[in-house]
C-alpha atoms as a PDB file:
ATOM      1  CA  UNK A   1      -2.523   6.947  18.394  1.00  0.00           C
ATOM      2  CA  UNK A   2      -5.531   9.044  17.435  1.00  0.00           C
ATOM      3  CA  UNK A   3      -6.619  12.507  18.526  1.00  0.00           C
ATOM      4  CA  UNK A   4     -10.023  13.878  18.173  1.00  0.00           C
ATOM      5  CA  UNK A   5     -10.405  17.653  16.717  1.00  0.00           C
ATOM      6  CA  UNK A   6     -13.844  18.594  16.257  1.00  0.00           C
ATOM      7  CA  UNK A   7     -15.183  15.649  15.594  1.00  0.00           C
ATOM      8  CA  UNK A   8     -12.595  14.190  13.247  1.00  0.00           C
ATOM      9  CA  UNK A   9      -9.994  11.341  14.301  1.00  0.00           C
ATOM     10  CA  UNK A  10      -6.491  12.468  13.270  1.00  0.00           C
ATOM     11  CA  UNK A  11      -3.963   9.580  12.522  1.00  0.00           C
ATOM     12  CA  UNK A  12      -0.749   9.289  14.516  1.00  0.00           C
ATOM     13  CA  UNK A  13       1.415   6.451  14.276  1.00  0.00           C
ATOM     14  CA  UNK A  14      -1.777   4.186  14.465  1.00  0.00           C
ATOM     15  CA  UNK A  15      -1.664   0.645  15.814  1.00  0.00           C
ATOM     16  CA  UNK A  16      -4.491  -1.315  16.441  1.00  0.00           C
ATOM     17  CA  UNK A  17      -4.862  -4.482  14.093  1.00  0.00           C
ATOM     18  CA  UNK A  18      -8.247  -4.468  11.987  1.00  0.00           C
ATOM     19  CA  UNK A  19      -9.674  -7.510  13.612  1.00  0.00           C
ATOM     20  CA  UNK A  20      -9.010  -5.928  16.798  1.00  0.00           C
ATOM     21  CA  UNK A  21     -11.159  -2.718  15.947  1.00  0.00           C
ATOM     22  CA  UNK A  22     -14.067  -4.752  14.728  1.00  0.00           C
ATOM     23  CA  UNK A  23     -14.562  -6.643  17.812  1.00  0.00           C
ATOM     24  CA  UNK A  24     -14.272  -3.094  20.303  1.00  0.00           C
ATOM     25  CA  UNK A  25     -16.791  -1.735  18.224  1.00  0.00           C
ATOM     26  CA  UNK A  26     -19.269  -4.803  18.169  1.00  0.00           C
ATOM     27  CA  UNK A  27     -18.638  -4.471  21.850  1.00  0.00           C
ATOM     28  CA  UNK A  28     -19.065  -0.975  22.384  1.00  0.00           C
ATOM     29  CA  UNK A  29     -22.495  -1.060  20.455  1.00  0.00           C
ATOM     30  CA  UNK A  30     -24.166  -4.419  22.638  1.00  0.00           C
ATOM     31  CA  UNK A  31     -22.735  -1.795  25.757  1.00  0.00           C
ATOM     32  CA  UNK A  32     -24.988   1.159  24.464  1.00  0.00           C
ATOM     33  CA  UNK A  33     -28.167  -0.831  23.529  1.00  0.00           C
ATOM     34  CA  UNK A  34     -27.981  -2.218  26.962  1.00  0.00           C
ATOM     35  CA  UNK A  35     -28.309   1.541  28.330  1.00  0.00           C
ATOM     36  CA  UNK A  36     -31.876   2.360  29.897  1.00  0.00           C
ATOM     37  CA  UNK A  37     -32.344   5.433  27.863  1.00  0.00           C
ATOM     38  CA  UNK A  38     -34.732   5.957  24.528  1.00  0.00           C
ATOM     39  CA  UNK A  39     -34.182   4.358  21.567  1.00  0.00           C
ATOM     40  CA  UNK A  40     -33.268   7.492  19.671  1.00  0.00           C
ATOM     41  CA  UNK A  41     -30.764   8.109  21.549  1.00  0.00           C
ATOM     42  CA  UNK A  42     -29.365   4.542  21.235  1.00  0.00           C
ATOM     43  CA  UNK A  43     -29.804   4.710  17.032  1.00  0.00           C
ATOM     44  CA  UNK A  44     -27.607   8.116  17.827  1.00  0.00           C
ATOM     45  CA  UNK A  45     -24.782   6.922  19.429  1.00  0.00           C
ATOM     46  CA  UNK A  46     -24.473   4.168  17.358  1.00  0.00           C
ATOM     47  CA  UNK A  47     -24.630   5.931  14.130  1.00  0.00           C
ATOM     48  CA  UNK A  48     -21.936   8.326  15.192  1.00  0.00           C
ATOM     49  CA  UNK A  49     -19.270   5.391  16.612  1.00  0.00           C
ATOM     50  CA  UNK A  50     -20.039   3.358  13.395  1.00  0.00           C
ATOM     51  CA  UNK A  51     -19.167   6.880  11.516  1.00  0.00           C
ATOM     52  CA  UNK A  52     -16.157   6.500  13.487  1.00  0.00           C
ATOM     53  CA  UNK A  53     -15.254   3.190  13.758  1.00  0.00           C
ATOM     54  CA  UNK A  54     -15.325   3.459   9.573  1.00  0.00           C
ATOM     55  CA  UNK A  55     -12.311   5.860   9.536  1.00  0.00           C
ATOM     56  CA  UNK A  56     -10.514   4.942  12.082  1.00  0.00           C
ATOM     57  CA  UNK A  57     -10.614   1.307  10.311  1.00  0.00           C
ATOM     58  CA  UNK A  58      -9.599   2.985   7.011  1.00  0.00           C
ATOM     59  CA  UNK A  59      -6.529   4.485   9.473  1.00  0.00           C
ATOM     60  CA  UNK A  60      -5.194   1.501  10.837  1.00  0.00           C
ATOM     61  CA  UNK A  61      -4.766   0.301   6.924  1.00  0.00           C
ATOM     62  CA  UNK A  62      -3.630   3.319   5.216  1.00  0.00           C
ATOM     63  CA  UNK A  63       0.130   4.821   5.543  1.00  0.00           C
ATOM     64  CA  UNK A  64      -0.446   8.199   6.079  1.00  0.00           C
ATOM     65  CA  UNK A  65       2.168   9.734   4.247  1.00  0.00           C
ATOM     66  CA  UNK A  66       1.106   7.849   0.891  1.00  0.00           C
ATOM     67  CA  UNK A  67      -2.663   7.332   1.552  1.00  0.00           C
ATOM     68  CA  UNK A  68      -1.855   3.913   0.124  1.00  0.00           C
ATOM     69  CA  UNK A  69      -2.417   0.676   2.210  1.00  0.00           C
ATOM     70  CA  UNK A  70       0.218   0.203   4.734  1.00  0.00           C
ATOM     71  CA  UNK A  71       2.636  -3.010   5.423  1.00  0.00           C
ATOM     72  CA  UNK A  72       0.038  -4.579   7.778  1.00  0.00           C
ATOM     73  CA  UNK A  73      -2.584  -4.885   5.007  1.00  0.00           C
ATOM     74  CA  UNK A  74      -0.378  -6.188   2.396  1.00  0.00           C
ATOM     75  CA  UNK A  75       0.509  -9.386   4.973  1.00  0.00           C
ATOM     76  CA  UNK A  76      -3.077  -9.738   4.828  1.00  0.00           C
ATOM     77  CA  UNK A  77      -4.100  -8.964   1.532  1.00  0.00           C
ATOM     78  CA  UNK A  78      -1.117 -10.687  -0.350  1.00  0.00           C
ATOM     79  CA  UNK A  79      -1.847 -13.848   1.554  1.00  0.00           C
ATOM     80  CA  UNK A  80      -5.843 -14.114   0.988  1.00  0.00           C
ATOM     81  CA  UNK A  81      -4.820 -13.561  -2.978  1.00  0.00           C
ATOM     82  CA  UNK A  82      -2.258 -15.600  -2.958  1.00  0.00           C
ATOM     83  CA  UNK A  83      -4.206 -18.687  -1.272  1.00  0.00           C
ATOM     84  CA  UNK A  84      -7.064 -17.636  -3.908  1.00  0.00           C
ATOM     85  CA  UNK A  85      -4.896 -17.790  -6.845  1.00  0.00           C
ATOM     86  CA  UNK A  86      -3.537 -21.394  -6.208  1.00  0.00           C
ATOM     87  CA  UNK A  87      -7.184 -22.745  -5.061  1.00  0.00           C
ATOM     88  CA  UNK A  88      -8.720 -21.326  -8.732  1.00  0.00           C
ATOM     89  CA  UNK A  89      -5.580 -21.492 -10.312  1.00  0.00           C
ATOM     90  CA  UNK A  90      -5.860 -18.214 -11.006  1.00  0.00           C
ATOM     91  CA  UNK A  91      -3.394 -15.695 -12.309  1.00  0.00           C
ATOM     92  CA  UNK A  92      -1.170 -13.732 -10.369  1.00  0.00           C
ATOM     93  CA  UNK A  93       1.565 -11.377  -9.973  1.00  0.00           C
ATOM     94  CA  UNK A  94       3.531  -9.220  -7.745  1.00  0.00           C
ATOM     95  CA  UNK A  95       5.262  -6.383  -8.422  1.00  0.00           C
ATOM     96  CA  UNK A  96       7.827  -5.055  -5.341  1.00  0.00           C
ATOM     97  CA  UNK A  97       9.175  -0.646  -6.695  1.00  0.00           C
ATOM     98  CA  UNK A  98      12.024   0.471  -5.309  1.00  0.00           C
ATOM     99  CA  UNK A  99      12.982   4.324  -5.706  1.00  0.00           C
ATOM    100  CA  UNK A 100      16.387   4.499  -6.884  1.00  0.00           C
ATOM    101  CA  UNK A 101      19.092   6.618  -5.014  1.00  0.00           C
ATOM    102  CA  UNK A 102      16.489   7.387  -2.518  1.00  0.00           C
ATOM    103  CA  UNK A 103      19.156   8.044  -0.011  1.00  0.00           C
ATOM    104  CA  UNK A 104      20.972  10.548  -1.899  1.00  0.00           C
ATOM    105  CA  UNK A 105      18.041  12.629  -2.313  1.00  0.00           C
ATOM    106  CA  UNK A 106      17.251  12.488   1.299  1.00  0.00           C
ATOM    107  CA  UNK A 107      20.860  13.300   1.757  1.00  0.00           C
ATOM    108  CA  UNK A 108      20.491  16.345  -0.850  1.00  0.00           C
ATOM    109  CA  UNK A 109      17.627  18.320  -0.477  1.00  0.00           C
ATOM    110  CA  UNK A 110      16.340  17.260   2.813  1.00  0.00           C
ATOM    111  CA  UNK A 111      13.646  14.500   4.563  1.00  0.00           C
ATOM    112  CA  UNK A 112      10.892  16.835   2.908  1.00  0.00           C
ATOM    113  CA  UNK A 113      11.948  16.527  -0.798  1.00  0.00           C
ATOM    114  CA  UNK A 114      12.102  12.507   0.177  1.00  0.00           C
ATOM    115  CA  UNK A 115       8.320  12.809   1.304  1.00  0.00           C
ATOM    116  CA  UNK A 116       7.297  14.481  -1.366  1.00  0.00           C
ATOM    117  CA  UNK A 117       9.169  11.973  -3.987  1.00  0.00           C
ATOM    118  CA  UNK A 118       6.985   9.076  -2.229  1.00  0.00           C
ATOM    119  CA  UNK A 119       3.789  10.973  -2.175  1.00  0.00           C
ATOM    120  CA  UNK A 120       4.643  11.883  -5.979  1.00  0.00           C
ATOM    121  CA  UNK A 121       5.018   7.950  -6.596  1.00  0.00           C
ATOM    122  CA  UNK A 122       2.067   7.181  -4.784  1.00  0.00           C
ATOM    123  CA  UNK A 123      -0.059   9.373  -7.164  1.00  0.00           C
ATOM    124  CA  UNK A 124       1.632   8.258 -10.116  1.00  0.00           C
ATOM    125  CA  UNK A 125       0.769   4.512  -9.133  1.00  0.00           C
ATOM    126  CA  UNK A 126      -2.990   5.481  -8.687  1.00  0.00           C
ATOM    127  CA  UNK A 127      -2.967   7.248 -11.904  1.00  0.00           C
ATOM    128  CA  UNK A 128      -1.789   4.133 -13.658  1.00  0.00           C
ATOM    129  CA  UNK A 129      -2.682   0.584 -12.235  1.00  0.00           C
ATOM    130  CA  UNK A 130      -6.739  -0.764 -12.556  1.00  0.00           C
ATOM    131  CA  UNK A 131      -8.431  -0.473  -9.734  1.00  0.00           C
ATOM    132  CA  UNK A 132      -8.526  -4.326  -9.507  1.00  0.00           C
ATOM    133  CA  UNK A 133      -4.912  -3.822  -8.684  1.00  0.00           C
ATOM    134  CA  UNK A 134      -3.627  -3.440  -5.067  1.00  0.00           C
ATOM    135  CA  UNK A 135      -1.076  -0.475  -4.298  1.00  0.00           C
ATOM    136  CA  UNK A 136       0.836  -0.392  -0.801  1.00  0.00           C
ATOM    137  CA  UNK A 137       3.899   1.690   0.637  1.00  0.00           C
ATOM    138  CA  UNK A 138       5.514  -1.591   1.822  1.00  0.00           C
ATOM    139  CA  UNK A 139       8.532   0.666   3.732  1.00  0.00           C
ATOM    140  CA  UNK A 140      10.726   2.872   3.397  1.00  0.00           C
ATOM    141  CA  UNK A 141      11.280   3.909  -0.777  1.00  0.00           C
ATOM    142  CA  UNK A 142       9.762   0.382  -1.176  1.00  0.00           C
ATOM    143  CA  UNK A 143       6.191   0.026  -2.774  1.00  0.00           C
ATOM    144  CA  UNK A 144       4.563  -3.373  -3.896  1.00  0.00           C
ATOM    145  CA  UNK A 145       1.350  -3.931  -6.881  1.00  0.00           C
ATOM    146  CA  UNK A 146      -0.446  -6.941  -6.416  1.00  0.00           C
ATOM    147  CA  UNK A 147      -2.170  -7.166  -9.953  1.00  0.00           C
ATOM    148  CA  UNK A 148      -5.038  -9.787  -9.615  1.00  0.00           C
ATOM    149  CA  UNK A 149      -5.821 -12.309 -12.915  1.00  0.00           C
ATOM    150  CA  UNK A 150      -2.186 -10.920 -14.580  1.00  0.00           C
ATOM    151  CA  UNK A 151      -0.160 -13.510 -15.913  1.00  0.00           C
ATOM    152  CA  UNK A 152       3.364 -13.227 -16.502  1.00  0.00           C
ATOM    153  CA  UNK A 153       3.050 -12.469 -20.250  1.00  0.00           C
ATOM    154  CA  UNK A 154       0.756  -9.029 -18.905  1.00  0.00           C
ATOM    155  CA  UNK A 155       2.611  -8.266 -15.610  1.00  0.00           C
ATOM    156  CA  UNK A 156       5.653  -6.219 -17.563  1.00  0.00           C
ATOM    157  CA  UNK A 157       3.133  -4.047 -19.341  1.00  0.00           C
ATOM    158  CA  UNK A 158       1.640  -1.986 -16.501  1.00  0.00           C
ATOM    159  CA  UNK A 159       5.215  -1.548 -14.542  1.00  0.00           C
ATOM    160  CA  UNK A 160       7.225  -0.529 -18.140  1.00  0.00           C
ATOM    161  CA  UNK A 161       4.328   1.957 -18.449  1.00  0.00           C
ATOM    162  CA  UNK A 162       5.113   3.005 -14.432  1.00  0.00           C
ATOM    163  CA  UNK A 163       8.855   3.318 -14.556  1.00  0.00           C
ATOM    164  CA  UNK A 164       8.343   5.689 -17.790  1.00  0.00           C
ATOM    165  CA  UNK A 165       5.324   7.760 -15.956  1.00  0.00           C
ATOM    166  CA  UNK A 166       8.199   8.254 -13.184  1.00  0.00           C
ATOM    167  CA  UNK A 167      11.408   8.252 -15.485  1.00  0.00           C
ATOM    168  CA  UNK A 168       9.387  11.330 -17.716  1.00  0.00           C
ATOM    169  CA  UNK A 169       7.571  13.028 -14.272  1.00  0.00           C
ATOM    170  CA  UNK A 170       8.369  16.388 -13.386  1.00  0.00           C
ATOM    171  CA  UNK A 171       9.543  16.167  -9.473  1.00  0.00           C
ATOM    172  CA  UNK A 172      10.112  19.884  -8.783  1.00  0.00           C
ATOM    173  CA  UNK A 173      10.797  20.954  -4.970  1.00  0.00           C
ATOM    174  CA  UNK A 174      11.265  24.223  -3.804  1.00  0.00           C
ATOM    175  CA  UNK A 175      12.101  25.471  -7.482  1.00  0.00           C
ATOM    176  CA  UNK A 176      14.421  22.866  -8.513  1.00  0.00           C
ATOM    177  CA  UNK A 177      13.857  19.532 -10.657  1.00  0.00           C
ATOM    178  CA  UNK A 178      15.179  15.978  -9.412  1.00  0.00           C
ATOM    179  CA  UNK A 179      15.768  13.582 -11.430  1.00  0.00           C
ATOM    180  CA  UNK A 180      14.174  10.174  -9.877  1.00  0.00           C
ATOM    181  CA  UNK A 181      13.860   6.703 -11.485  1.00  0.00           C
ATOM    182  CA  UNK A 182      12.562   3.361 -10.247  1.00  0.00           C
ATOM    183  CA  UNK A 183      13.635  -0.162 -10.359  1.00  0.00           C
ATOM    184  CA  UNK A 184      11.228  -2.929 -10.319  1.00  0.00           C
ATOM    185  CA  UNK A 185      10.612  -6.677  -9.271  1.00  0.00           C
ATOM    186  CA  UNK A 186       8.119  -8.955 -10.558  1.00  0.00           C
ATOM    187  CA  UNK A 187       7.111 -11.999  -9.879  1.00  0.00           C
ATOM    188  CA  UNK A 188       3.944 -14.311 -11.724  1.00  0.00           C
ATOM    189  CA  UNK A 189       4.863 -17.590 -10.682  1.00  0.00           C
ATOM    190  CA  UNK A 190       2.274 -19.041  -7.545  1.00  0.00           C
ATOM    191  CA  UNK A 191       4.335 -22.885  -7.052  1.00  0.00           C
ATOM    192  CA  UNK A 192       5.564 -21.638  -3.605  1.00  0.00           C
ATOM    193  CA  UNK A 193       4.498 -23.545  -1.152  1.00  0.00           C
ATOM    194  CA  UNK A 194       3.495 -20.029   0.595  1.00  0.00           C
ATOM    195  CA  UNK A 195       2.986 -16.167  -0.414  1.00  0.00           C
ATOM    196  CA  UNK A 196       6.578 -15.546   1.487  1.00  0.00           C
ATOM    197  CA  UNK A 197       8.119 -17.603  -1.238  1.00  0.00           C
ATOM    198  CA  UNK A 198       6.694 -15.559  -3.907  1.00  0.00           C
ATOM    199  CA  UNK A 199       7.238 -12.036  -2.848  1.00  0.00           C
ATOM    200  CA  UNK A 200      10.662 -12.954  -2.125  1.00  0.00           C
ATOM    201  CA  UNK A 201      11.048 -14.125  -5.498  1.00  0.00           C
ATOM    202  CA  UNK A 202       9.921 -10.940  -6.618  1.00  0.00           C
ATOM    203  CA  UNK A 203      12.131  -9.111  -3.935  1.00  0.00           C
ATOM    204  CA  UNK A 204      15.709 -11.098  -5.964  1.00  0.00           C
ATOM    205  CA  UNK A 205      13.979  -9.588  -9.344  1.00  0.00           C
ATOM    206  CA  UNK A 206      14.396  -6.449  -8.011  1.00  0.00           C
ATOM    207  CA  UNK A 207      17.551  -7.100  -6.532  1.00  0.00           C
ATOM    208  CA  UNK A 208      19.006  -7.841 -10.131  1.00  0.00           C
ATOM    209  CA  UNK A 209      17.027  -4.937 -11.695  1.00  0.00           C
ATOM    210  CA  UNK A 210      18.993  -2.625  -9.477  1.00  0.00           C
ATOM    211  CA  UNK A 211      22.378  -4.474  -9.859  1.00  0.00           C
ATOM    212  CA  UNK A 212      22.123  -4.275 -13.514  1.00  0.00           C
ATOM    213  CA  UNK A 213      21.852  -0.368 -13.369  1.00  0.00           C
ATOM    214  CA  UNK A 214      18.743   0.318 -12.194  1.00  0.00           C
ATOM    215  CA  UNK A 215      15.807   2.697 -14.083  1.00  0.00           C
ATOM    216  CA  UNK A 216      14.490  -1.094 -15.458  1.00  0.00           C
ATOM    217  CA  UNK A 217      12.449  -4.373 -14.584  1.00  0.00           C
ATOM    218  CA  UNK A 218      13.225  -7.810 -13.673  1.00  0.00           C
ATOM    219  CA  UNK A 219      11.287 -10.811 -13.445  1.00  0.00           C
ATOM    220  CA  UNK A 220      11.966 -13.742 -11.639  1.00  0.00           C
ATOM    221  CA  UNK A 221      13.640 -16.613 -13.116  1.00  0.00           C
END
């Protein structure tokens, strides 16, 4: 849902799939150059809908809590590198974060010390990965990297260096400091006979990584 407040589209709970936006706004613009008024006023119009057909694209992409991309766009995403990776034979690796003991600090200190763990995670993320790699808020306390020409023997190196950046972090709400930690999945191998296959290779990795005692990294077998 979007509202408008002078002139800016506020994100609610948005959606409409991408491919779905792109074809009301070619529509919208063939509607307005078909109006019997001056060109001018035609450019005008379609300057400002294309201004907001831009973000409101960006919105139906981005969670809004983590200003990462959102579930939808990793289906998409994952897939196109995926299918990319095994056509060049190309490197590739997936990385699925999960916080740990999310729950109990819900539980603890309240639905706004869990939102401001995630958005905490979500800047330590963009503070660390290349901006090659791809960062989404998959669900939940869940999070998934998709690191693009990383092989298996590289894939560890930019996750160990996450799960200290978190393990080491500072998470201080209303005066008091949480401890939070971060188990991890990963995932280089691209012999599936589809992206599903891979990530929930990845997804088992991080399944063992928080069996084992969580705070550490798994890859698949």
């Amino acid at each position: 849902m979007l509202i408008m407040e002078n002139n800016k589209i506020t994100n609610i709970n948005f959606e409409i799939p991408s491919d779905v936006l792109d074809e009301i706004q070619i529509n919208i613009q063939n509607i307005i150059e078909s109006f019997d008024i001056p060109n001018d006023n035609k450019l005008d119009v379609i300057k400002k809908i294309n201004f907001m057909y831009t973000q409101t694209k960006q919105m139906s992409v981005t969670d809004p809590l983590t200003k990462l991309f959102n579930r939808r766009h990793f289906d998409i995403e994952f897939e196109r590198e995926y299918k990319r990776a095994k056509r060049y034979q190309n490197d590739l690796s997936i990385a699925i974060i999960d916080i740990d003991y999310f729950k109990k600090i819900n539980d603890t200190y309240g639905h706004s010390c869990g939102d401001y763990v995630l958005k905490e995670i979500a800047y330590l993320m963009n503070k660390n990965f290349r901006q090659t790699d791809t960062l989404f808020r998959y669900g939940g306390e869940e999070f998934v990297v998709v690191l693009t020409e990383t092989p298996k023997e590289t894939a560890h190196i930019p996750m160990e260096r996450l799960r200290k950046l978190v393990e080491n972090h500072v998470f201080k709400f209303h005066n008091e400091e949480i401890k939070v930690t971060i188990s991890v999945g990963i995932n280089s191998k691209t012999d599936y006979e589809s992206a599903l296959y891979m990530f929930d290779d990845a997804d088992k990795a991080l399944y063992e990584a928080k069996k084992s005692g969580r705070n550490r990294i798994e890859t698949a077998k």
